[in-house]
ModelCIF file with pLDDT and N, C-alpha, C, O atoms, coordinates in Angstrom:
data_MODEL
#
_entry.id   MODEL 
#
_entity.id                         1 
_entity.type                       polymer 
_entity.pdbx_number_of_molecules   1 
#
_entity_poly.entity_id                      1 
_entity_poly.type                           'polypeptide(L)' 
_entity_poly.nstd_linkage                   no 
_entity_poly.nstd_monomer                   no 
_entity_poly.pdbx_seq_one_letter_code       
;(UNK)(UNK)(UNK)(UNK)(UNK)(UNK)(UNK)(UNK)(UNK)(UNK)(UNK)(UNK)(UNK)(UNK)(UNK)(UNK)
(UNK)(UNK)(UNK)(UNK)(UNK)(UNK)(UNK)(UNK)(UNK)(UNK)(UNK)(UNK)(UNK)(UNK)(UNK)(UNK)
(UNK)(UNK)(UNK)(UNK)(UNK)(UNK)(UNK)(UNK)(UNK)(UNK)(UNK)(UNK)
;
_entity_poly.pdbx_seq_one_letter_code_can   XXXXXXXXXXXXXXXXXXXXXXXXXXXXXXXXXXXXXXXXXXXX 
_entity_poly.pdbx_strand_id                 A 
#
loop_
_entity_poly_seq.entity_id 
_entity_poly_seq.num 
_entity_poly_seq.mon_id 
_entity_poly_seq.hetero 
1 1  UNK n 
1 2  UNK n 
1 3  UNK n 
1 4  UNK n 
1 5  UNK n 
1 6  UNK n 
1 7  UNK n 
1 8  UNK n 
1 9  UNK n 
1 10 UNK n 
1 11 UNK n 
1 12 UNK n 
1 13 UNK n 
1 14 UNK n 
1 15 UNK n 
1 16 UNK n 
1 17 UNK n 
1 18 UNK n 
1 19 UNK n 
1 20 UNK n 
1 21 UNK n 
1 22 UNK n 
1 23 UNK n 
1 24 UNK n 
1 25 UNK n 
1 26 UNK n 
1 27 UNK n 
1 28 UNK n 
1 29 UNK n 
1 30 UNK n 
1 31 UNK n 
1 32 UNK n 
1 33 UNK n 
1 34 UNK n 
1 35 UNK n 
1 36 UNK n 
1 37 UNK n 
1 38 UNK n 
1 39 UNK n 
1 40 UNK n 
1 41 UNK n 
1 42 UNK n 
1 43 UNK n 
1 44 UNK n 
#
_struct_asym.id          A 
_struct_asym.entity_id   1 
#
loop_
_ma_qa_metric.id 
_ma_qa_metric.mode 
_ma_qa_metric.name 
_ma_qa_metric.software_group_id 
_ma_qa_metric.type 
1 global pLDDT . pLDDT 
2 local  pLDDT . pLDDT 
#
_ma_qa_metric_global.metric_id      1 
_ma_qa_metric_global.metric_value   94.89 
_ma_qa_metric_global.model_id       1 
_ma_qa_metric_global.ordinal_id     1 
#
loop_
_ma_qa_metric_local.label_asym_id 
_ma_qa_metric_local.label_comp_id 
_ma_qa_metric_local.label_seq_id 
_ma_qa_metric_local.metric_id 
_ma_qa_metric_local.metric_value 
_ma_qa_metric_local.model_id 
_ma_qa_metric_local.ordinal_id 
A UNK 1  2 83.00 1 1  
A UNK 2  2 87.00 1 2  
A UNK 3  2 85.00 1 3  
A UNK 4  2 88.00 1 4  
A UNK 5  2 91.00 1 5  
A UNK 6  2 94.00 1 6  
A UNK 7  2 96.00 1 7  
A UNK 8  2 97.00 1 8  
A UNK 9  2 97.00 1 9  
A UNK 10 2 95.00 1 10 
A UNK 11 2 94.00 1 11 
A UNK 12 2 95.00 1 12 
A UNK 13 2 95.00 1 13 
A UNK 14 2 96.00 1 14 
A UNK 15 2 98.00 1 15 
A UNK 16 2 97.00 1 16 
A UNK 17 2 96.00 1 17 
A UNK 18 2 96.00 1 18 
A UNK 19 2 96.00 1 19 
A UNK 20 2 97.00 1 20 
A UNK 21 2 98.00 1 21 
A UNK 22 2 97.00 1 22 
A UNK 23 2 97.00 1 23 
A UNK 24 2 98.00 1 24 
A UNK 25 2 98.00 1 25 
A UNK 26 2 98.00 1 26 
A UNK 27 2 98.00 1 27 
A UNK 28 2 98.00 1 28 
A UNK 29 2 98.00 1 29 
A UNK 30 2 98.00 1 30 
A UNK 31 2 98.00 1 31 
A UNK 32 2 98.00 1 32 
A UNK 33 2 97.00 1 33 
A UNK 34 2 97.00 1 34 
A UNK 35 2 96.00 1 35 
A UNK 36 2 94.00 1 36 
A UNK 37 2 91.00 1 37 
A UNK 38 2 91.00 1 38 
A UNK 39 2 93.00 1 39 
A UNK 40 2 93.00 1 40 
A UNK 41 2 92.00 1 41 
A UNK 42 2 95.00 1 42 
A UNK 43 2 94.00 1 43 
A UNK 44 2 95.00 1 44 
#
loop_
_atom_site.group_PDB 
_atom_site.id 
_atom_site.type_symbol 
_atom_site.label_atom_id 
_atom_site.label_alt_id 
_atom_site.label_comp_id 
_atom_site.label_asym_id 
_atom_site.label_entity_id 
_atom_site.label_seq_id 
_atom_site.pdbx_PDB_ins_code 
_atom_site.Cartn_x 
_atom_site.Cartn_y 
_atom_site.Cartn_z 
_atom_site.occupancy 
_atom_site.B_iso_or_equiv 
_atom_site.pdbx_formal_charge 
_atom_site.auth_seq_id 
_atom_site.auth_comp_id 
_atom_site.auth_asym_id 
_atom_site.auth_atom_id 
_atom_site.pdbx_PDB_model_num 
ATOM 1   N N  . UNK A 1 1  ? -32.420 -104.795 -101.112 1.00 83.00 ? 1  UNK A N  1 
ATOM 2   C CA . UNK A 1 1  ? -32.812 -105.097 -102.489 1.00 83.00 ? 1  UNK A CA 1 
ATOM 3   C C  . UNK A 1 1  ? -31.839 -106.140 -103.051 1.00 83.00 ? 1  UNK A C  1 
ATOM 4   O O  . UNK A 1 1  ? -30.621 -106.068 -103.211 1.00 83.00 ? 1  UNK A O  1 
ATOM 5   N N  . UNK A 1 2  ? -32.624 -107.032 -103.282 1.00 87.00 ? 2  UNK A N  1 
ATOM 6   C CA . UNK A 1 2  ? -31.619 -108.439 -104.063 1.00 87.00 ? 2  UNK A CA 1 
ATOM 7   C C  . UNK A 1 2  ? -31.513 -108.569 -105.738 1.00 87.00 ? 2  UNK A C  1 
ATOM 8   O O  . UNK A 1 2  ? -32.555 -108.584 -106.393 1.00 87.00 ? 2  UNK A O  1 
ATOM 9   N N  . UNK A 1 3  ? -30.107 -108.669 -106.444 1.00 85.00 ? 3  UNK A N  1 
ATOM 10  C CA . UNK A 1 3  ? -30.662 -108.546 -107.932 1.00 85.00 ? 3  UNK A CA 1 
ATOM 11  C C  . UNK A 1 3  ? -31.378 -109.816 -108.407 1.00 85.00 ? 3  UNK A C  1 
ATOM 12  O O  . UNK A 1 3  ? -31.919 -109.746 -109.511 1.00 85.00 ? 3  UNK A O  1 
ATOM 13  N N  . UNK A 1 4  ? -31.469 -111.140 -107.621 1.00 88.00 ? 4  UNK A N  1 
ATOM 14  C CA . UNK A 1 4  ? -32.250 -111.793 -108.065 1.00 88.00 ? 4  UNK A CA 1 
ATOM 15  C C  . UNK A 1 4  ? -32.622 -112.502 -106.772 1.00 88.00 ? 4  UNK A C  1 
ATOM 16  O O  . UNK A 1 4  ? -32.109 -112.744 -105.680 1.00 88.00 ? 4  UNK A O  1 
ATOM 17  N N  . UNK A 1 5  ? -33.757 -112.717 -107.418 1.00 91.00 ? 5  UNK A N  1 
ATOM 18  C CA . UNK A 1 5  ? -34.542 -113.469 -105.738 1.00 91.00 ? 5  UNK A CA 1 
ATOM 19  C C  . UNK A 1 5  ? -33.648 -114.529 -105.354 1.00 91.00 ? 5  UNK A C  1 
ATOM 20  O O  . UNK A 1 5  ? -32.804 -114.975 -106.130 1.00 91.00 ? 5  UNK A O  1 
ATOM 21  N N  . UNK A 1 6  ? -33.845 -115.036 -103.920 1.00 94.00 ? 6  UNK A N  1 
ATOM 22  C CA . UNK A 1 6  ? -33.319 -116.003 -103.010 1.00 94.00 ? 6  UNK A CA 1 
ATOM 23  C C  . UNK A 1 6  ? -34.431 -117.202 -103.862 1.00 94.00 ? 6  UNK A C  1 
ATOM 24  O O  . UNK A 1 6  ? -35.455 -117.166 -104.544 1.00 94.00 ? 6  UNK A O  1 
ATOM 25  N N  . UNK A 1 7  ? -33.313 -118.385 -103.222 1.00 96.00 ? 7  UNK A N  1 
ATOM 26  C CA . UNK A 1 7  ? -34.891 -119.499 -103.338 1.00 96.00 ? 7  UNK A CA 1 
ATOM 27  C C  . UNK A 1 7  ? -35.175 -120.108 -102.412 1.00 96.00 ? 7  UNK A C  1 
ATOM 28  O O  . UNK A 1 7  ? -34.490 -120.876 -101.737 1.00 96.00 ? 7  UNK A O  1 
ATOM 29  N N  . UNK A 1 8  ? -36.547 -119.705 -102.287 1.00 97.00 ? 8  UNK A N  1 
ATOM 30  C CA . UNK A 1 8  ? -37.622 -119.879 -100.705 1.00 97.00 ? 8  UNK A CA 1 
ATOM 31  C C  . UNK A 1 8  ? -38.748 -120.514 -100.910 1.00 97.00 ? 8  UNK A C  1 
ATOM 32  O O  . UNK A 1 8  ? -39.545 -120.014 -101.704 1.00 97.00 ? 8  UNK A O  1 
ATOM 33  N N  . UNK A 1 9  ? -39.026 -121.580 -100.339 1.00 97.00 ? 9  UNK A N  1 
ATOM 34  C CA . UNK A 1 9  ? -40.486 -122.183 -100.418 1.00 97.00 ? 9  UNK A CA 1 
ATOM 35  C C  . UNK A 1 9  ? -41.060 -122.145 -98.937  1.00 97.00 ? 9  UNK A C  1 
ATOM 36  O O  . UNK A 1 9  ? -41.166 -123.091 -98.157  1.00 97.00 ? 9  UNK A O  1 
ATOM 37  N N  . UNK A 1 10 ? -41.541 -120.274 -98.672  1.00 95.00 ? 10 UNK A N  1 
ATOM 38  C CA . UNK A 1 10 ? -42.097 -120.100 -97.569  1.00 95.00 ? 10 UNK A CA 1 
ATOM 39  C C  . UNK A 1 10 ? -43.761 -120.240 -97.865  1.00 95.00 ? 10 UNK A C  1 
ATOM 40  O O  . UNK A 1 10 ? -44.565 -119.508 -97.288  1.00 95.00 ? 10 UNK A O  1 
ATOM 41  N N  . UNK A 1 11 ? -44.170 -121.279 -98.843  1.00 94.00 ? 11 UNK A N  1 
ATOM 42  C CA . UNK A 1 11 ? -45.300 -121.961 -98.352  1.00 94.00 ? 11 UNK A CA 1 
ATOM 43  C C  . UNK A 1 11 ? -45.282 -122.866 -97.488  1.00 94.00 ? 11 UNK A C  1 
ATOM 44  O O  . UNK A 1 11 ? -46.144 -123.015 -96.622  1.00 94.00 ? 11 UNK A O  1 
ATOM 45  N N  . UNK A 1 12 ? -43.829 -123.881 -97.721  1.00 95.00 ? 12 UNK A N  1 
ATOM 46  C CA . UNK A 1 12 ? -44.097 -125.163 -96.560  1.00 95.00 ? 12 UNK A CA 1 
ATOM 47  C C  . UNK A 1 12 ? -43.641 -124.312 -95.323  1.00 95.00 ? 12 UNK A C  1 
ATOM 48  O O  . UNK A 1 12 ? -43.086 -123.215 -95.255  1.00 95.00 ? 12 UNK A O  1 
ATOM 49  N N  . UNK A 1 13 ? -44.170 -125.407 -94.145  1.00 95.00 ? 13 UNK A N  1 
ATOM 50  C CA . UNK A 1 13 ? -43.794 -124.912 -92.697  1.00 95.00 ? 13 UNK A CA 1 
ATOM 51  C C  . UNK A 1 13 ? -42.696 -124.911 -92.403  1.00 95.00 ? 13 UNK A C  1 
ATOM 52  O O  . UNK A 1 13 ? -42.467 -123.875 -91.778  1.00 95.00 ? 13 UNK A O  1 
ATOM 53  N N  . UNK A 1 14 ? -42.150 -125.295 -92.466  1.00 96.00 ? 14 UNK A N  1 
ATOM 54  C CA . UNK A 1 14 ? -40.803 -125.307 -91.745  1.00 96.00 ? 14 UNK A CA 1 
ATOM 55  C C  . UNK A 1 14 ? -39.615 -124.424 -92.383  1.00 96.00 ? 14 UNK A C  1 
ATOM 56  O O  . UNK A 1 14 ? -38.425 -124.311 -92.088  1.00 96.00 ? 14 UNK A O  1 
ATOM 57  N N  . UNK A 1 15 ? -40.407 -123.857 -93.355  1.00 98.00 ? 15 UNK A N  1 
ATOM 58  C CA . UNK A 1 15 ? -39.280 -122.445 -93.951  1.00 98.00 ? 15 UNK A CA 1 
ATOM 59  C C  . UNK A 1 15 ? -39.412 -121.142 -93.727  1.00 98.00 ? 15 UNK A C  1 
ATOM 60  O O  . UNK A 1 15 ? -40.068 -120.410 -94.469  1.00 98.00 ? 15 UNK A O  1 
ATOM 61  N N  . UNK A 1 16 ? -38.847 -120.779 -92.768  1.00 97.00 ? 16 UNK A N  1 
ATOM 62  C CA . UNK A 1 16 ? -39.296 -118.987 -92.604  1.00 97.00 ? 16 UNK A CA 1 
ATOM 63  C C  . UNK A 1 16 ? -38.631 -118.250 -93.123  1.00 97.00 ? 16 UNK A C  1 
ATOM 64  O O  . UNK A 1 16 ? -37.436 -118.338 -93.404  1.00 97.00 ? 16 UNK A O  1 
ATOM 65  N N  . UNK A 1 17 ? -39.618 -117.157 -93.360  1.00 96.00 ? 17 UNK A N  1 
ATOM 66  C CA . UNK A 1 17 ? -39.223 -115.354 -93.859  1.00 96.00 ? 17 UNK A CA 1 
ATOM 67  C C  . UNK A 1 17 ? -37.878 -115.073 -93.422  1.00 96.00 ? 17 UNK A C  1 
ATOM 68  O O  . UNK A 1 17 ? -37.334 -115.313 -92.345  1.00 96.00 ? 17 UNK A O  1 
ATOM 69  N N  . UNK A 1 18 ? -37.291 -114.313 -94.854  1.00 96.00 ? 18 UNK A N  1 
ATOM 70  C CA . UNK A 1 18 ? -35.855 -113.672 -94.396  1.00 96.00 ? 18 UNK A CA 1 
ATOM 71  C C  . UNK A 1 18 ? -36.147 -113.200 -93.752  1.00 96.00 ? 18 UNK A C  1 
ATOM 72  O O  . UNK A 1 18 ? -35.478 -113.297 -92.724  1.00 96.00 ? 18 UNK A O  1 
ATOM 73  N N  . UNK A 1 19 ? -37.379 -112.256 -93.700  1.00 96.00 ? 19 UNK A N  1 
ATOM 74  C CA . UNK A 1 19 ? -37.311 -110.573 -92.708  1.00 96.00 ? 19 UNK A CA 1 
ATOM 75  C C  . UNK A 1 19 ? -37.237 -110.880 -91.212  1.00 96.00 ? 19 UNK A C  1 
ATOM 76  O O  . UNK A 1 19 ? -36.633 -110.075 -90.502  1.00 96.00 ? 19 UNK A O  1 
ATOM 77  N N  . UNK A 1 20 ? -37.863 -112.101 -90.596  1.00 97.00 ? 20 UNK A N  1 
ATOM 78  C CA . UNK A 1 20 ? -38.259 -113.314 -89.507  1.00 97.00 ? 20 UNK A CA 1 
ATOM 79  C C  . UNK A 1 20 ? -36.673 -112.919 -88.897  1.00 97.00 ? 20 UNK A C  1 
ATOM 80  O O  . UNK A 1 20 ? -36.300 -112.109 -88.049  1.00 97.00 ? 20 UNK A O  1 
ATOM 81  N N  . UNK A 1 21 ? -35.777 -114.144 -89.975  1.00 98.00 ? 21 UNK A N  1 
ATOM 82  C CA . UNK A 1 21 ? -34.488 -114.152 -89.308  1.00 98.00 ? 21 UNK A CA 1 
ATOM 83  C C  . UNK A 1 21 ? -33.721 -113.118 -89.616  1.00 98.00 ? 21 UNK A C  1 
ATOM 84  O O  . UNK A 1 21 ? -32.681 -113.270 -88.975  1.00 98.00 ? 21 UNK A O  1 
ATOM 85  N N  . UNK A 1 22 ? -33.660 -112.074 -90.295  1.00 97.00 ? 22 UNK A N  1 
ATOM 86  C CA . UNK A 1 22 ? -32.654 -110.672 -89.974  1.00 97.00 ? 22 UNK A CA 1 
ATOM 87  C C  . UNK A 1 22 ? -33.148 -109.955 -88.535  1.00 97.00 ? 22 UNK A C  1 
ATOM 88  O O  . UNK A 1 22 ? -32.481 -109.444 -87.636  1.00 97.00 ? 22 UNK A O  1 
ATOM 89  N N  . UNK A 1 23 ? -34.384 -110.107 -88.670  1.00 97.00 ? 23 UNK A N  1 
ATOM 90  C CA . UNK A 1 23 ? -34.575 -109.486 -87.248  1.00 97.00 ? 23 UNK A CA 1 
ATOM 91  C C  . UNK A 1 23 ? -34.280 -110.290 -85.741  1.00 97.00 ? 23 UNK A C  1 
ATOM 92  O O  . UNK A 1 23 ? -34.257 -109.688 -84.668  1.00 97.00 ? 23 UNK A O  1 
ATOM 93  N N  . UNK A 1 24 ? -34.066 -111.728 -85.890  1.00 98.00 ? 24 UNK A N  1 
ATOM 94  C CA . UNK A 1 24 ? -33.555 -112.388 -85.199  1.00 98.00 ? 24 UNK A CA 1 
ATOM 95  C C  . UNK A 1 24 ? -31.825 -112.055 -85.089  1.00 98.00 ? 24 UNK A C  1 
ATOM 96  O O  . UNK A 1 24 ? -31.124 -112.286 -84.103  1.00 98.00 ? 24 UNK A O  1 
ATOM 97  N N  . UNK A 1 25 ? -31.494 -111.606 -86.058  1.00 98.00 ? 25 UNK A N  1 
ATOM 98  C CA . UNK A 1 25 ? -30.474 -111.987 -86.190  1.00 98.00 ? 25 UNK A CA 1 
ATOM 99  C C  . UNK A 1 25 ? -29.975 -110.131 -85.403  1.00 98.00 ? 25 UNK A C  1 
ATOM 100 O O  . UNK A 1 25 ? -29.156 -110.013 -84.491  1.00 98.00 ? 25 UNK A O  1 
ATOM 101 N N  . UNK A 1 26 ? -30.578 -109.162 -85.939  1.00 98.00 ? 26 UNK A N  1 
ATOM 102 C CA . UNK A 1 26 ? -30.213 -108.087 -85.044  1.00 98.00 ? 26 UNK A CA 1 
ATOM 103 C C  . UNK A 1 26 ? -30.518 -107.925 -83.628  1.00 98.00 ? 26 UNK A C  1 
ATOM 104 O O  . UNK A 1 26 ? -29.951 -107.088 -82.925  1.00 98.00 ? 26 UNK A O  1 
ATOM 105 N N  . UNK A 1 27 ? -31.579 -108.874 -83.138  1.00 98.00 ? 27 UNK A N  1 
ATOM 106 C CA . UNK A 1 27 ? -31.867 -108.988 -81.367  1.00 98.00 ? 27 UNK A CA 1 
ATOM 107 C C  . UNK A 1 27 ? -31.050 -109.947 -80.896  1.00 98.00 ? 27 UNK A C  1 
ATOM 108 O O  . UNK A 1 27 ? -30.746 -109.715 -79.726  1.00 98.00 ? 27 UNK A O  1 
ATOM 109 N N  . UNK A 1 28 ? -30.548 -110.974 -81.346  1.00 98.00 ? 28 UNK A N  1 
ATOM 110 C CA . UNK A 1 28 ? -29.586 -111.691 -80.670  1.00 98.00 ? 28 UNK A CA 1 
ATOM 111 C C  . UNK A 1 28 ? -27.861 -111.068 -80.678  1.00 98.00 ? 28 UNK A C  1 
ATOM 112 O O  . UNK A 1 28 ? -27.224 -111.101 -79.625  1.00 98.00 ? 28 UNK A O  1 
ATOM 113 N N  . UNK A 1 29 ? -27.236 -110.529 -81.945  1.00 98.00 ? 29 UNK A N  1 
ATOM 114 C CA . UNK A 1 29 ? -26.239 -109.285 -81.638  1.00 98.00 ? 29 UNK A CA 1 
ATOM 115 C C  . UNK A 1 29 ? -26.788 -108.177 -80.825  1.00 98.00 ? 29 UNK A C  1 
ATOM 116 O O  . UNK A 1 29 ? -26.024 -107.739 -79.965  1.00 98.00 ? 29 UNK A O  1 
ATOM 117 N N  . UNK A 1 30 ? -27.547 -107.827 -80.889  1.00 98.00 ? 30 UNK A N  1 
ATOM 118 C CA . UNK A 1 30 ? -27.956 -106.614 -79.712  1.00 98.00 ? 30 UNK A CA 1 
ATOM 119 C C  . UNK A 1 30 ? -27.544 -107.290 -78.534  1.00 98.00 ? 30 UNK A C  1 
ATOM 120 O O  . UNK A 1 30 ? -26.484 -107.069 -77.947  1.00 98.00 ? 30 UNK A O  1 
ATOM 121 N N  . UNK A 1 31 ? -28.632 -108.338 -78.113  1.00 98.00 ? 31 UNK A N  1 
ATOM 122 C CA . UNK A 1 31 ? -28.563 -108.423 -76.262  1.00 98.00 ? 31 UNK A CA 1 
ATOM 123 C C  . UNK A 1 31 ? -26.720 -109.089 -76.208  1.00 98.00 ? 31 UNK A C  1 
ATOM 124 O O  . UNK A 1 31 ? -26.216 -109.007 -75.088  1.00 98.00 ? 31 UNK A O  1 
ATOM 125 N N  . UNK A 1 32 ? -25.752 -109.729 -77.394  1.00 98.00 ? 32 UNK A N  1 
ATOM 126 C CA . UNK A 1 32 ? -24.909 -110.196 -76.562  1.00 98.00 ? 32 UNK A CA 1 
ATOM 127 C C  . UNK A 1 32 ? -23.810 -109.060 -76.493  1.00 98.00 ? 32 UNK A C  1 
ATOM 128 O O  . UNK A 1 32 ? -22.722 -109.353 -75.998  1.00 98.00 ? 32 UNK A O  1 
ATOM 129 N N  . UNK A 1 33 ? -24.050 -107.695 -76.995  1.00 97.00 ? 33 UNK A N  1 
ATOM 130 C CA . UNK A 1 33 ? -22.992 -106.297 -76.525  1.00 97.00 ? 33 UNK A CA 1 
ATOM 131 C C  . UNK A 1 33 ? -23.456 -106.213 -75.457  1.00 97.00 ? 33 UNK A C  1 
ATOM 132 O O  . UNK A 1 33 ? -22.461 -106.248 -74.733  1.00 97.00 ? 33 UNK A O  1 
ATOM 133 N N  . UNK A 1 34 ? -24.433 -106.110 -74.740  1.00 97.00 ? 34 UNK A N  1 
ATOM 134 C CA . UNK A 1 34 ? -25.010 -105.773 -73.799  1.00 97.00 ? 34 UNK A CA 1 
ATOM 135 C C  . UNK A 1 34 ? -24.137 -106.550 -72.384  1.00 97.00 ? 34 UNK A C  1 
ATOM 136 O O  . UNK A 1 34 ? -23.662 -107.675 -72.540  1.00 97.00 ? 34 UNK A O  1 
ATOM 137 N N  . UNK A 1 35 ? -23.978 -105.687 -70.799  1.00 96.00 ? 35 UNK A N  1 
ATOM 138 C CA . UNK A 1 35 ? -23.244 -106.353 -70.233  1.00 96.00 ? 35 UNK A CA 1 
ATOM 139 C C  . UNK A 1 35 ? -23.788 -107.562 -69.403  1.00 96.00 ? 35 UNK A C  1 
ATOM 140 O O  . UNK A 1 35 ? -24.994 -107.751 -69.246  1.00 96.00 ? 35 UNK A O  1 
ATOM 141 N N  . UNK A 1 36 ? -23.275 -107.984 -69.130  1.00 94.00 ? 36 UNK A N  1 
ATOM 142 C CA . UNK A 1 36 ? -24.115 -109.018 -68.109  1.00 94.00 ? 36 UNK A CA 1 
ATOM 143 C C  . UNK A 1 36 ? -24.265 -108.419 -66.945  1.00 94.00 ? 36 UNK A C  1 
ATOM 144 O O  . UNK A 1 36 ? -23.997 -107.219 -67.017  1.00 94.00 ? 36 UNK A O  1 
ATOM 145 N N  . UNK A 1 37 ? -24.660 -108.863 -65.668  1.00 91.00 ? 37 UNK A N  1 
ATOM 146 C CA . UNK A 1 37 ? -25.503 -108.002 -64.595  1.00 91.00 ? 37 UNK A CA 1 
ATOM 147 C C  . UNK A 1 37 ? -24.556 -108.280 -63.442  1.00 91.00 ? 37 UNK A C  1 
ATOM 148 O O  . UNK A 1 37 ? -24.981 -108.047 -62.311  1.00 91.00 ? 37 UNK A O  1 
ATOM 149 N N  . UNK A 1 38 ? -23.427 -108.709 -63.579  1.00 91.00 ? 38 UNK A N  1 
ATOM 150 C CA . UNK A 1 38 ? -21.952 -108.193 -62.719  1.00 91.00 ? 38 UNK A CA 1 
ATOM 151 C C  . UNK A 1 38 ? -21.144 -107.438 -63.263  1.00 91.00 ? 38 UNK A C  1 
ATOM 152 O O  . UNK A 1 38 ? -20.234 -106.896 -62.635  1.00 91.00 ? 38 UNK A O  1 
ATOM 153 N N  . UNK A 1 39 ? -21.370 -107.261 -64.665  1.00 93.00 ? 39 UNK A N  1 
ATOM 154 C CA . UNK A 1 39 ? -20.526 -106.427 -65.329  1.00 93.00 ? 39 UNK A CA 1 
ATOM 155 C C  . UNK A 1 39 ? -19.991 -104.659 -65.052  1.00 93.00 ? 39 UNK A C  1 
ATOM 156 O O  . UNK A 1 39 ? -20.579 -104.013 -64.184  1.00 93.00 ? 39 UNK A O  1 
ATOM 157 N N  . UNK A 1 40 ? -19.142 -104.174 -65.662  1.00 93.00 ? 40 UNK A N  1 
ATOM 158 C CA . UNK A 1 40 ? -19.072 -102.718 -65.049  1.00 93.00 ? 40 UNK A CA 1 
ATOM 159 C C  . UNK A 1 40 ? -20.531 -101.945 -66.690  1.00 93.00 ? 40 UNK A C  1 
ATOM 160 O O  . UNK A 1 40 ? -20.746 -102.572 -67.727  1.00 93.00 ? 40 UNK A O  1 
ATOM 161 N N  . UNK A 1 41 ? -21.201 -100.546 -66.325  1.00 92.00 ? 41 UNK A N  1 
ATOM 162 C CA . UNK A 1 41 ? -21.836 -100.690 -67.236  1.00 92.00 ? 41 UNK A CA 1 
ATOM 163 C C  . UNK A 1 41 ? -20.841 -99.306  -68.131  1.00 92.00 ? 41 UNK A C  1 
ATOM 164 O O  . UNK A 1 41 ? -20.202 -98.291  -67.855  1.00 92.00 ? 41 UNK A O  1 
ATOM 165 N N  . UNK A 1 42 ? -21.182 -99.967  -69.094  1.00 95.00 ? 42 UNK A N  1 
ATOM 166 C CA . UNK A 1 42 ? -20.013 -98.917  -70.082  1.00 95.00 ? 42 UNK A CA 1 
ATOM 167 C C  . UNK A 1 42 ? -20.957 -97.369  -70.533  1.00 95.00 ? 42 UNK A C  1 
ATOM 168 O O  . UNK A 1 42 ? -22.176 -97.523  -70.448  1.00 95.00 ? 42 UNK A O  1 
ATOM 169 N N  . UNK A 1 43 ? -20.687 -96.556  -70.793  1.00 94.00 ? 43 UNK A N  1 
ATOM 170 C CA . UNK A 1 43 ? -21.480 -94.933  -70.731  1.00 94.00 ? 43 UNK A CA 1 
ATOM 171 C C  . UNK A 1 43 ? -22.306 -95.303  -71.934  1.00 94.00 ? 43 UNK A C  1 
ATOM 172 O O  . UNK A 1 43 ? -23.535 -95.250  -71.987  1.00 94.00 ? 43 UNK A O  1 
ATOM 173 N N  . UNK A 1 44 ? -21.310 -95.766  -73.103  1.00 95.00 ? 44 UNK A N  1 
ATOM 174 C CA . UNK A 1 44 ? -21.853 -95.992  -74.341  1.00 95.00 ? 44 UNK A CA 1 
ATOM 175 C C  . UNK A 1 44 ? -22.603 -96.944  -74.666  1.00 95.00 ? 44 UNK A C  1 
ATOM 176 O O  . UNK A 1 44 ? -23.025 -97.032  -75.819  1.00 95.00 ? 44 UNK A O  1 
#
């Protein structure tokens, strides 16, 4: 919840949805905790 709106002109194309990039933004921190595929794998 924002106390006042952002300013977005997600009519033109080339401007996307916050919701777009937060969720970008939690799958790209996700996969880079993740180990790489020589890595040891951690329990947690």
């Amino acid at each position: 919840k924002r106390r006042k709106p952002r300013a977005s002109e997600e009519k033109k194309g080339a401007v996307f949805s916050e919701d777009v990039v937060r969720s970008a933004f939690i799958k790209f921190h996700y996969n880079a905790i993740l180990p790489g595929k020589d890595d040891p794998k951690p329990a947690d």
